[in-house]
PDB file of N, CA and C in Angstrom:
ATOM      1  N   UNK A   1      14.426  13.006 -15.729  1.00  0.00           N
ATOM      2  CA  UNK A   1      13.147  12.458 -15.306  1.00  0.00           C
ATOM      3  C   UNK A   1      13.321  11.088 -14.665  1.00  0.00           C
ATOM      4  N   UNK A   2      14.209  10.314 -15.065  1.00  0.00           N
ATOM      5  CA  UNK A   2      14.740   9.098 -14.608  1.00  0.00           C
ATOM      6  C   UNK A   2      14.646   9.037 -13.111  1.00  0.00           C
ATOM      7  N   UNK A   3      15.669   9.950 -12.694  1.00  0.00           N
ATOM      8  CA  UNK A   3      15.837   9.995 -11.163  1.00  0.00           C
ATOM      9  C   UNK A   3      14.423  10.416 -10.589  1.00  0.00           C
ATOM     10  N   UNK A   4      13.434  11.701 -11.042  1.00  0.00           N
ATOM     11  CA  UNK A   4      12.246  11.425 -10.595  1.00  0.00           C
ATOM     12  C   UNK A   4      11.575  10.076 -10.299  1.00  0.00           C
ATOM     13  N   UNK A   5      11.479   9.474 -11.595  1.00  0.00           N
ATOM     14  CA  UNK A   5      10.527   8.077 -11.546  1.00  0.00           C
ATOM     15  C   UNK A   5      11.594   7.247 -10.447  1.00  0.00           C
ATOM     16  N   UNK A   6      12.239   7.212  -9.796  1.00  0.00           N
ATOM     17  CA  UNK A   6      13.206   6.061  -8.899  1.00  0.00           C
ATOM     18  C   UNK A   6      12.792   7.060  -7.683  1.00  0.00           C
ATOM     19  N   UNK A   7      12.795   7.871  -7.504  1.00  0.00           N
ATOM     20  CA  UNK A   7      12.399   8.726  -6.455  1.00  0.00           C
ATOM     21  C   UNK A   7      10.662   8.517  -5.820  1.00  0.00           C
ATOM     22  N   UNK A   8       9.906   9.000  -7.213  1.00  0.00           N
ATOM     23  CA  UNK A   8       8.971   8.619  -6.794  1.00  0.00           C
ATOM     24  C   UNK A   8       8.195   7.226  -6.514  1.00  0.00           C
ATOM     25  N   UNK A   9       9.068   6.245  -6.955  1.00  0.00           N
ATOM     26  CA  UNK A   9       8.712   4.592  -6.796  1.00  0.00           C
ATOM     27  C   UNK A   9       8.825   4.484  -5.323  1.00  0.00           C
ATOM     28  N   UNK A  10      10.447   4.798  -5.195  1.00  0.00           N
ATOM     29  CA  UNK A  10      11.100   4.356  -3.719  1.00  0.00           C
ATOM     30  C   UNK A  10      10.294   4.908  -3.000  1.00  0.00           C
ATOM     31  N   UNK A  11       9.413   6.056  -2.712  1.00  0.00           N
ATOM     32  CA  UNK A  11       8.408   6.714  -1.842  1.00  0.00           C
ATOM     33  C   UNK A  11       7.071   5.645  -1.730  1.00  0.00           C
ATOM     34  N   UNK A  12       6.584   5.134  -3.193  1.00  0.00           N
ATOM     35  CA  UNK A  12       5.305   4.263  -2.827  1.00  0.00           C
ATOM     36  C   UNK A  12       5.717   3.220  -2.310  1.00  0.00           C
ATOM     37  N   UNK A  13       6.847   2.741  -2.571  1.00  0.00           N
ATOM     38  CA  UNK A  13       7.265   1.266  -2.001  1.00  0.00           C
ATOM     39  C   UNK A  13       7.116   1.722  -0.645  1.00  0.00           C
ATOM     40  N   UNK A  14       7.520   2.447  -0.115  1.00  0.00           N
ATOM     41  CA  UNK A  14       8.062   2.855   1.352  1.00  0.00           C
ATOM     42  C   UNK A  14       6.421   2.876   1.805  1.00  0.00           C
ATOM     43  N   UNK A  15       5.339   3.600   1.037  1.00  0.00           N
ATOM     44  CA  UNK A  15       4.642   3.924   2.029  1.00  0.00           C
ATOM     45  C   UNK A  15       3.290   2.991   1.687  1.00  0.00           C
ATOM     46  N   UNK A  16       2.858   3.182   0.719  1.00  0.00           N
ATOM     47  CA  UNK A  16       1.535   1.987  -0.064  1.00  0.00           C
ATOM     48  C   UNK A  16       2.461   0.811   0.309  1.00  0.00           C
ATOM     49  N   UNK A  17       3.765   0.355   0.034  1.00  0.00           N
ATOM     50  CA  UNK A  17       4.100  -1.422   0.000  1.00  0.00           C
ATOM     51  C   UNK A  17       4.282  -1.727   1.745  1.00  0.00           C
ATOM     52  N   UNK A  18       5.675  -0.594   1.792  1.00  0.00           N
ATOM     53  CA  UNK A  18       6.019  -1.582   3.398  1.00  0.00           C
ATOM     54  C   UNK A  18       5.273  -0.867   4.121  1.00  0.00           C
ATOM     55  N   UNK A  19       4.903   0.701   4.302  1.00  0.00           N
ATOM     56  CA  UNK A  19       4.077   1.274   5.618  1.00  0.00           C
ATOM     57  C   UNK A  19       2.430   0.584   5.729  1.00  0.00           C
ATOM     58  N   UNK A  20       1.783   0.205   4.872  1.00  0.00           N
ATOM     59  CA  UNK A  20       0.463   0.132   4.767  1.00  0.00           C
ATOM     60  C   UNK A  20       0.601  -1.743   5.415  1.00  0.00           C
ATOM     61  N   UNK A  21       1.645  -2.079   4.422  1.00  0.00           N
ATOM     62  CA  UNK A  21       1.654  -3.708   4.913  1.00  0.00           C
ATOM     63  C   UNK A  21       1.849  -3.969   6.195  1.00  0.00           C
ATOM     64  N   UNK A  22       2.714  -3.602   6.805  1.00  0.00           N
ATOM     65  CA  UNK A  22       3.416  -3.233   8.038  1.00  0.00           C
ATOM     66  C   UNK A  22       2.151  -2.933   9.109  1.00  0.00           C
ATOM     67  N   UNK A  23       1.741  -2.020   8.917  1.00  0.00           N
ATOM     68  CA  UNK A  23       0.629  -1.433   9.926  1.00  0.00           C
ATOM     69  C   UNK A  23      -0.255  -2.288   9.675  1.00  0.00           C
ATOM     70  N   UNK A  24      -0.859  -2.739   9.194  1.00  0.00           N
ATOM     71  CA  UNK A  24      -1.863  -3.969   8.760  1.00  0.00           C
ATOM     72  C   UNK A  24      -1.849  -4.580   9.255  1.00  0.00           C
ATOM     73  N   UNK A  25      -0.020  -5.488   9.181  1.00  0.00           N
ATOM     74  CA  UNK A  25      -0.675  -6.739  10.141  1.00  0.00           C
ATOM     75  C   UNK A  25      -0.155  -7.043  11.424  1.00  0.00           C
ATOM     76  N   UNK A  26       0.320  -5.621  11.629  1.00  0.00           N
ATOM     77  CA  UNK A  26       0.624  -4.918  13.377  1.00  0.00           C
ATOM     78  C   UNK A  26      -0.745  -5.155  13.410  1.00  0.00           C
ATOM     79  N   UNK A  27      -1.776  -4.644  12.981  1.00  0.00           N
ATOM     80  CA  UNK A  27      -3.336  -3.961  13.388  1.00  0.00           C
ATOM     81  C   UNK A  27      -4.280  -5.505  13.824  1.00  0.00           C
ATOM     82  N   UNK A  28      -4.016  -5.976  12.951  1.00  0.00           N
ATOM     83  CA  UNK A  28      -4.695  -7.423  12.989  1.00  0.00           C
ATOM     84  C   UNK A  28      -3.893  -8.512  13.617  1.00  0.00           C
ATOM     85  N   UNK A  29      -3.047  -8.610  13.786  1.00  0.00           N
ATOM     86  CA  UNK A  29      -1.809  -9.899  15.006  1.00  0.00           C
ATOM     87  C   UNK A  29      -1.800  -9.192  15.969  1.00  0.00           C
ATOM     88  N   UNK A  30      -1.852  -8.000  16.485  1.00  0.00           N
ATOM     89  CA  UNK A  30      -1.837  -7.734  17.802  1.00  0.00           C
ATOM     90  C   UNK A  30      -2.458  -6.482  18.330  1.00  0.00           C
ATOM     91  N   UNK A  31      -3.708  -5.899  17.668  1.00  0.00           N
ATOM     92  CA  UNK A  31      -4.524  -4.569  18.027  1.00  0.00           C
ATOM     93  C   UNK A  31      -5.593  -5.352  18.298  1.00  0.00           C
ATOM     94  N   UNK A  32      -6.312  -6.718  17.588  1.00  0.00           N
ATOM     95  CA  UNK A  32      -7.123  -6.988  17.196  1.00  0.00           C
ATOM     96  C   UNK A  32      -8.504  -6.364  16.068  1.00  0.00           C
ATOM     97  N   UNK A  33      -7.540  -5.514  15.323  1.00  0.00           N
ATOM     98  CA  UNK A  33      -8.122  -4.866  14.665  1.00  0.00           C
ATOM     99  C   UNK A  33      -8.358  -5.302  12.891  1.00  0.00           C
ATOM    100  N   UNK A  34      -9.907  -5.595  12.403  1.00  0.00           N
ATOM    101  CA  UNK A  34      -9.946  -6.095  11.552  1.00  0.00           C
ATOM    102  C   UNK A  34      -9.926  -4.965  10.474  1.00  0.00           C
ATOM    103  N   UNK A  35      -9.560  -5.540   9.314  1.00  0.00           N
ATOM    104  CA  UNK A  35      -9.064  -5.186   7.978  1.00  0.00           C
ATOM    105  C   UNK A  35      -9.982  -4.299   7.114  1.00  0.00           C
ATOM    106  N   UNK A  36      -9.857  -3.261   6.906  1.00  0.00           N
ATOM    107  CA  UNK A  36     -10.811  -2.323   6.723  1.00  0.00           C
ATOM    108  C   UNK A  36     -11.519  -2.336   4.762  1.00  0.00           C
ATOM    109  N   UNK A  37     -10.366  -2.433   4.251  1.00  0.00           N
ATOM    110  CA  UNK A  37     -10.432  -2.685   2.742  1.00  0.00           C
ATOM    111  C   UNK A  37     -11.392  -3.794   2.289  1.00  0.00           C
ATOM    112  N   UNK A  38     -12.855  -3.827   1.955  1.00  0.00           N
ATOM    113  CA  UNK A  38     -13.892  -4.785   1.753  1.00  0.00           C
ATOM    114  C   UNK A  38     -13.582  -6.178   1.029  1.00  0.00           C
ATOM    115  N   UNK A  39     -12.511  -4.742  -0.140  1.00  0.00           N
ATOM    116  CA  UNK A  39     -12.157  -6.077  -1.576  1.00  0.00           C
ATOM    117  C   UNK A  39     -11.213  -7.131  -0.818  1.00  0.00           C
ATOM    118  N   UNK A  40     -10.160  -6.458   0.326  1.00  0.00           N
ATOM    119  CA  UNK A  40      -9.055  -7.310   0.598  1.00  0.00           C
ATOM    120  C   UNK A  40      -9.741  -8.409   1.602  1.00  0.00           C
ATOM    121  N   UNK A  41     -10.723  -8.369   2.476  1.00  0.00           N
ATOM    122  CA  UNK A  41     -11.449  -8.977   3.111  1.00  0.00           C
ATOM    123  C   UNK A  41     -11.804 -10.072   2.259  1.00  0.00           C
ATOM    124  N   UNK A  42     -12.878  -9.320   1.649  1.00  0.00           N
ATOM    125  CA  UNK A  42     -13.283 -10.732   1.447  1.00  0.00           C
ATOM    126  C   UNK A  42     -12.392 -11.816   0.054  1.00  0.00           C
ATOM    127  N   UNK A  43     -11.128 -11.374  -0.519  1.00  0.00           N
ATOM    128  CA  UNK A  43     -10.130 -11.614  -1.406  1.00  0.00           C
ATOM    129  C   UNK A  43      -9.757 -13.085  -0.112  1.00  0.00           C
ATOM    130  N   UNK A  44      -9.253 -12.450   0.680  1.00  0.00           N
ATOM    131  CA  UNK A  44      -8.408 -12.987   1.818  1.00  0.00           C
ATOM    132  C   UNK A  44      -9.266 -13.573   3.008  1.00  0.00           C
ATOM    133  N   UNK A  45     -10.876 -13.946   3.075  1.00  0.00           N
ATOM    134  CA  UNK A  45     -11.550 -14.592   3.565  1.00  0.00           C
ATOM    135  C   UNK A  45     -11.743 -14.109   5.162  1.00  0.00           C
ATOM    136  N   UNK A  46     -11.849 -12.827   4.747  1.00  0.00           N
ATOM    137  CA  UNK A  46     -11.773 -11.767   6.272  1.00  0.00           C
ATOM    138  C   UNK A  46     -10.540 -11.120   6.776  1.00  0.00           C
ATOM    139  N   UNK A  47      -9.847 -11.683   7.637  1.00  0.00           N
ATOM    140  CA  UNK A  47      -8.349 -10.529   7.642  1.00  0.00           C
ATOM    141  C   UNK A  47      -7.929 -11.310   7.134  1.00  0.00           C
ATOM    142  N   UNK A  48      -6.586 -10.411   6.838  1.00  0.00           N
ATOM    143  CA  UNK A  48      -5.439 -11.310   6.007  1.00  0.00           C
ATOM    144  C   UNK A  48      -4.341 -11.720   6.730  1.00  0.00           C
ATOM    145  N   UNK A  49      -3.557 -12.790   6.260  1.00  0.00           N
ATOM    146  CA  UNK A  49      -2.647 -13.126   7.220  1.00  0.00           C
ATOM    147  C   UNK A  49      -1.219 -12.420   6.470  1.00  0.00           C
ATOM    148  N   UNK A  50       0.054 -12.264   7.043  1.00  0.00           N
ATOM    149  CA  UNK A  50       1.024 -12.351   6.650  1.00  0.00           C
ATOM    150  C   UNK A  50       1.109 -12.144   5.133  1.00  0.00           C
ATOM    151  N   UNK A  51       0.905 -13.207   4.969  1.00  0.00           N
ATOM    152  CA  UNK A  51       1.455 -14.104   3.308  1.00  0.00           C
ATOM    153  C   UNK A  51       0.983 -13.408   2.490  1.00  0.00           C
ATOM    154  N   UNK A  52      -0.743 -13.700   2.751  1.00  0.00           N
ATOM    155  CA  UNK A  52      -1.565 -13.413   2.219  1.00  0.00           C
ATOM    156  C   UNK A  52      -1.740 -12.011   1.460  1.00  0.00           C
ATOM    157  N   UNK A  53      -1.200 -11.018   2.385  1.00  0.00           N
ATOM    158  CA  UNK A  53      -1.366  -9.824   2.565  1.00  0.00           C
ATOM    159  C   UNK A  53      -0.409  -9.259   1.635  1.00  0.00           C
ATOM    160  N   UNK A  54       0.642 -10.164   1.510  1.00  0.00           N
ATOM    161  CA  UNK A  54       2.532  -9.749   1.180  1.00  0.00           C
ATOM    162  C   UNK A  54       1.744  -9.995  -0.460  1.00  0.00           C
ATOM    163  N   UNK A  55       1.402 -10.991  -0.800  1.00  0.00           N
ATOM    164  CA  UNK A  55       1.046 -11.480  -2.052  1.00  0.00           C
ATOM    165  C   UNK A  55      -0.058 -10.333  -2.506  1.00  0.00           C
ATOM    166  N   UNK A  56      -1.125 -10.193  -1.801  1.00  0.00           N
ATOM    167  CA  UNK A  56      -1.998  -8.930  -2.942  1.00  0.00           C
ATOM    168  C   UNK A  56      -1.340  -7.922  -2.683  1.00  0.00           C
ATOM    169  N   UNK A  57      -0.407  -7.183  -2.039  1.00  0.00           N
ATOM    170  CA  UNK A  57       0.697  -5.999  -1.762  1.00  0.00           C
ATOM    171  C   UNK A  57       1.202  -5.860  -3.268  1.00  0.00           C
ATOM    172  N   UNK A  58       1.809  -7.525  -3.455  1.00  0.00           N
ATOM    173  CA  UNK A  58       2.735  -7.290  -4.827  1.00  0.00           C
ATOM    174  C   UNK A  58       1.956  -7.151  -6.214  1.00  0.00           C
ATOM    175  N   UNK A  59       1.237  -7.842  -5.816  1.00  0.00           N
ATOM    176  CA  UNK A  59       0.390  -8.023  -7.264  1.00  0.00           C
ATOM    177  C   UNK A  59      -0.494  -6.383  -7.778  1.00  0.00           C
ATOM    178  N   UNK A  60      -0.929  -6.031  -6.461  1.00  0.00           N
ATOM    179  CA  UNK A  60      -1.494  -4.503  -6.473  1.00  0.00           C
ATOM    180  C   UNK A  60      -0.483  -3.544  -6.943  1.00  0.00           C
ATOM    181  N   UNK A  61       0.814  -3.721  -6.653  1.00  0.00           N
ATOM    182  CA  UNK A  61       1.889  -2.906  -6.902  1.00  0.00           C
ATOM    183  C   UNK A  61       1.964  -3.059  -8.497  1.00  0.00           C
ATOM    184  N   UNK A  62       2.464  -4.234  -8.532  1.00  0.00           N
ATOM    185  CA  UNK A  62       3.028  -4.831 -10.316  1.00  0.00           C
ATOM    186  C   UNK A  62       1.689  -4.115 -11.366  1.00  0.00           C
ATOM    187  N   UNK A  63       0.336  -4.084 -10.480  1.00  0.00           N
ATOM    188  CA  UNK A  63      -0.588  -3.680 -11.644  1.00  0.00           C
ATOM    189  C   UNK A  63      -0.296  -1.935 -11.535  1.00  0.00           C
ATOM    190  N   UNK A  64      -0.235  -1.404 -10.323  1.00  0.00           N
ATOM    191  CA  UNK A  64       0.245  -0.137 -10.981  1.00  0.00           C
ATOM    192  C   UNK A  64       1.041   0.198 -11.263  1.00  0.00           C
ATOM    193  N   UNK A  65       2.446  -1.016 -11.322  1.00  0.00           N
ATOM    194  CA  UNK A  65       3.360  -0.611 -12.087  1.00  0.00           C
ATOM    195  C   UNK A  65       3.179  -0.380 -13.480  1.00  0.00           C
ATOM    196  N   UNK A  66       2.353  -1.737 -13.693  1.00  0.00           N
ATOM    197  CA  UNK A  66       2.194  -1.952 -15.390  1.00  0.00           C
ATOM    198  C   UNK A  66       1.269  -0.731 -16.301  1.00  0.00           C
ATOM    199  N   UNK A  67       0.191  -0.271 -15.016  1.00  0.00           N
ATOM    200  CA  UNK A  67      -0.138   0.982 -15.682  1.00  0.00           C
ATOM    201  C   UNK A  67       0.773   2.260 -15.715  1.00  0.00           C
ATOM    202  N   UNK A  68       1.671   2.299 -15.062  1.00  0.00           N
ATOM    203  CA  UNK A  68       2.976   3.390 -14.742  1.00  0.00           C
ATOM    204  C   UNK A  68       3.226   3.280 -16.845  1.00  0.00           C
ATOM    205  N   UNK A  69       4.082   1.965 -16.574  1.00  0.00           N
ATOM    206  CA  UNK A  69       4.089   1.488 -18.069  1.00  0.00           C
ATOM    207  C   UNK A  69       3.720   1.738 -19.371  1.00  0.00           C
ATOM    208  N   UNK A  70       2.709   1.961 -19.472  1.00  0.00           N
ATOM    209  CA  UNK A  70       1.502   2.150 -20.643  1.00  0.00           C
ATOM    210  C   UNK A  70       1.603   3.459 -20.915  1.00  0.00           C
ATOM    211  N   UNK A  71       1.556   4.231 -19.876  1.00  0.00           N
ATOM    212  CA  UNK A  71       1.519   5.518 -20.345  1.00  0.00           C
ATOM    213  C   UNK A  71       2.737   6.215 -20.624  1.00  0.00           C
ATOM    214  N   UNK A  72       2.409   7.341 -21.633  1.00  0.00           N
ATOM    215  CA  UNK A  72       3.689   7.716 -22.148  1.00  0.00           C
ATOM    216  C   UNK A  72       4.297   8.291 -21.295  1.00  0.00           C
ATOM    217  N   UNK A  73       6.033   8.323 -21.307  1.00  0.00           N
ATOM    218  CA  UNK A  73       6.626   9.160 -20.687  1.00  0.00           C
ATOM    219  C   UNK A  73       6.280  10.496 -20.622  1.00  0.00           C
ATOM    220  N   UNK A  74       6.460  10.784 -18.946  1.00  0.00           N
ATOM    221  CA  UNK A  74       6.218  12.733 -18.737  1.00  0.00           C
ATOM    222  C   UNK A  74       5.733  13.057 -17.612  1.00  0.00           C
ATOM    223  N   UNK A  75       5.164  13.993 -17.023  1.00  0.00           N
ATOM    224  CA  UNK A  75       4.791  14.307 -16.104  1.00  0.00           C
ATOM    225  C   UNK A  75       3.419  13.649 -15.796  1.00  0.00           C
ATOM    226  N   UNK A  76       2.754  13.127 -16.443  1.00  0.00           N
ATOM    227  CA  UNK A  76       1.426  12.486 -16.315  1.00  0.00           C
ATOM    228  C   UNK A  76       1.967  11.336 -16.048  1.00  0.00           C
ATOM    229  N   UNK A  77       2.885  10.875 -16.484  1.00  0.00           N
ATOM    230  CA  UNK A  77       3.061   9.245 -15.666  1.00  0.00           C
ATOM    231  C   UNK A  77       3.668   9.376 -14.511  1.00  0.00           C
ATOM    232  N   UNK A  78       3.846  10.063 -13.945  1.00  0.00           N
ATOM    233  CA  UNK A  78       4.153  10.383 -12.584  1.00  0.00           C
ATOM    234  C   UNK A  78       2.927  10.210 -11.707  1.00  0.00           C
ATOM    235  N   UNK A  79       1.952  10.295 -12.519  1.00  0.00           N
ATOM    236  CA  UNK A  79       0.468  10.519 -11.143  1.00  0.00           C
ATOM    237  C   UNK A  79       0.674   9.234 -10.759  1.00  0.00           C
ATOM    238  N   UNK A  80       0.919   8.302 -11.537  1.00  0.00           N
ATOM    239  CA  UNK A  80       0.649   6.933 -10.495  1.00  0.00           C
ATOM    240  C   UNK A  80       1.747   6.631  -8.946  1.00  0.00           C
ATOM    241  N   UNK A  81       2.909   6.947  -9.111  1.00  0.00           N
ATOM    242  CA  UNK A  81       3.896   6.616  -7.796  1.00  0.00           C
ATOM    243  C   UNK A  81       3.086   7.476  -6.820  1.00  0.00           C
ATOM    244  N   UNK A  82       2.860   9.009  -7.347  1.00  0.00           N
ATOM    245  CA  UNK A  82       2.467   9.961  -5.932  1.00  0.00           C
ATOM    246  C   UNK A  82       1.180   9.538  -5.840  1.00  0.00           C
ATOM    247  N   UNK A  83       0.475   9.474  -6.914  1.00  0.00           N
ATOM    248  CA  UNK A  83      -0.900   8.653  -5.833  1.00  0.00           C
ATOM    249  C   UNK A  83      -1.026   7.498  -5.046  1.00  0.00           C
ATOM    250  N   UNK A  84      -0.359   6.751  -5.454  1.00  0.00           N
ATOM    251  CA  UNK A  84       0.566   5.790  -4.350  1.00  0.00           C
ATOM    252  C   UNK A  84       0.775   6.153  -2.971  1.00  0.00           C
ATOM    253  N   UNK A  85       2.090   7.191  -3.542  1.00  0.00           N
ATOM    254  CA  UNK A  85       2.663   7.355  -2.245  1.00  0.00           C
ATOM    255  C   UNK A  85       1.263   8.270  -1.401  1.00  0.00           C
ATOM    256  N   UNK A  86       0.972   8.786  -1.905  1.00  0.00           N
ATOM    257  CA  UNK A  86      -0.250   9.432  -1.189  1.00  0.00           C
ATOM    258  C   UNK A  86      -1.071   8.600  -0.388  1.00  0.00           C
ATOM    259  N   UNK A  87      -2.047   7.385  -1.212  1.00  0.00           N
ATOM    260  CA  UNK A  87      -2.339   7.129  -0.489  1.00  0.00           C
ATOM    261  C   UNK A  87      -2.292   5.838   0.531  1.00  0.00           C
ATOM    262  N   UNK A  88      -0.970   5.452  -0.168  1.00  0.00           N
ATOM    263  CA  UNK A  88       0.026   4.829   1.253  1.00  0.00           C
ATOM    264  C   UNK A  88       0.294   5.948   2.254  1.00  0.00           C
ATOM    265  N   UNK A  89       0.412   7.041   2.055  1.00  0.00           N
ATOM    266  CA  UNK A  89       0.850   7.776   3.529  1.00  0.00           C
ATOM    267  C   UNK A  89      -0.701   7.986   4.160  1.00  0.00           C
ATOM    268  N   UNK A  90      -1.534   8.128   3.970  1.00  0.00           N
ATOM    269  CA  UNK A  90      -2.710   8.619   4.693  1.00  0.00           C
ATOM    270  C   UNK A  90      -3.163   6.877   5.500  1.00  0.00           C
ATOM    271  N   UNK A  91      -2.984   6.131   4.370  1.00  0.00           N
ATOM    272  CA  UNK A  91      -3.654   4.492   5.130  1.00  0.00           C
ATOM    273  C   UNK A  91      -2.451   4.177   6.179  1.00  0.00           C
ATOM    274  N   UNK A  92      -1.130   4.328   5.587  1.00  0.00           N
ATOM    275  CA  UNK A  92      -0.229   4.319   7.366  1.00  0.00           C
ATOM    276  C   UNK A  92      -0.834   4.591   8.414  1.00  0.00           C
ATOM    277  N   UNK A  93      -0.981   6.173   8.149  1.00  0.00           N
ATOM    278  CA  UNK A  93      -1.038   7.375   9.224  1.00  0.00           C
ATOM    279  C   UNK A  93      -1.850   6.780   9.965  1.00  0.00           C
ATOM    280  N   UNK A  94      -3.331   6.053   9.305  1.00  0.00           N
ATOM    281  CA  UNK A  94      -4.284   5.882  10.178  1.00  0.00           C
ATOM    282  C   UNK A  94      -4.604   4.592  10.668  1.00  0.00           C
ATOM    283  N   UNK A  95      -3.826   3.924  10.272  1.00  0.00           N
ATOM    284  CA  UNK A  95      -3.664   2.067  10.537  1.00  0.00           C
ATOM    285  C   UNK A  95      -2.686   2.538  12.083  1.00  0.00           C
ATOM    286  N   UNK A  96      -2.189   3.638  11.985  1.00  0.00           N
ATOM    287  CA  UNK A  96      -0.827   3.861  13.149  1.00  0.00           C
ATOM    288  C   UNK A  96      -1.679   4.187  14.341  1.00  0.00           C
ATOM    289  N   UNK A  97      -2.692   5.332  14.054  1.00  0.00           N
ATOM    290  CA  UNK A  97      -3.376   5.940  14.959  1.00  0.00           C
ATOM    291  C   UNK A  97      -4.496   4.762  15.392  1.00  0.00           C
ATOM    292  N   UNK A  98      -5.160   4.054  14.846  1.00  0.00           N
ATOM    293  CA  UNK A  98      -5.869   3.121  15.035  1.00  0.00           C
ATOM    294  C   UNK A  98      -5.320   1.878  15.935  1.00  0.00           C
ATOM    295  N   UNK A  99      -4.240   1.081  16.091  1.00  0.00           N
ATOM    296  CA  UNK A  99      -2.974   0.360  16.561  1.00  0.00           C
ATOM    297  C   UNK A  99      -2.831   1.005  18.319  1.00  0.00           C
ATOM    298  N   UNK A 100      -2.578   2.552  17.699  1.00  0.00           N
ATOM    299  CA  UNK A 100      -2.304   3.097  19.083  1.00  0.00           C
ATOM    300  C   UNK A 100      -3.689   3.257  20.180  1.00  0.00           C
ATOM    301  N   UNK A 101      -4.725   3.648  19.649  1.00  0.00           N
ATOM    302  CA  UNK A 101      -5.883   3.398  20.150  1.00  0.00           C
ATOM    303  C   UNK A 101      -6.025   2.095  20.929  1.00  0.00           C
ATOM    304  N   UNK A 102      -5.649   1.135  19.946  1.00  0.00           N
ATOM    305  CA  UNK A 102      -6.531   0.116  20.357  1.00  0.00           C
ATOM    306  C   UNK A 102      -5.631  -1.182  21.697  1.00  0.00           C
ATOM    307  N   UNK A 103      -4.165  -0.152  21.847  1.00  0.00           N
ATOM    308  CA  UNK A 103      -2.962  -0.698  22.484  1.00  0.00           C
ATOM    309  C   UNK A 103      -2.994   0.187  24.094  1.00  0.00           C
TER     310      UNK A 103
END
């Protein structure tokens, strides 16, 4: 199960940490496209910059790590990486398609 849970981390990192971050602030430094997430808006005083962005990335991560945590080992603690990675792959996909639109 080990190698699962490192499997399924390395997937959310990849796609909720660097794809979502990544496309973000492609979308907003050079699409002119503002920040769609309400909470992160107004967290970050409208878009977010860089930093800004890198910092609630981690902190959002560490809290679903810490709930990863809590729960007992097994197949149920798995829902948290793939819902992750899930829905880091769909907010990529469409931060990508949105970017390309607007380029």
């Amino acid at each position: 199960m080990a190698s699962l849970d490192a499997i399924s981390w390395g997937a959310a990192a990849l796609t909720y940490g660097l794809g979502d971050y990544v496309t973000t602030v492609l979308g907003v430094r050079t699409a002119g496209v503002q920040e769609g997430n309400p909470i992160v808006r107004r967290i970050s005083g409208g878009d977010p910059g860089p930093g800004s962005f890198a910092v609630l990335k981690l902190v959002s991560v560490a809290l679903f790590f810490a709930t990863y945590w809590v729960l007992r080992p097994g197949v149920a603690r798995l829902v948290v990486p793939i819902s992750l990675t899930l829905l880091g792959s769909v907010v990529t996909v469409r931060n990508a398609r949105i970017i390309r639109r607007r380029t």
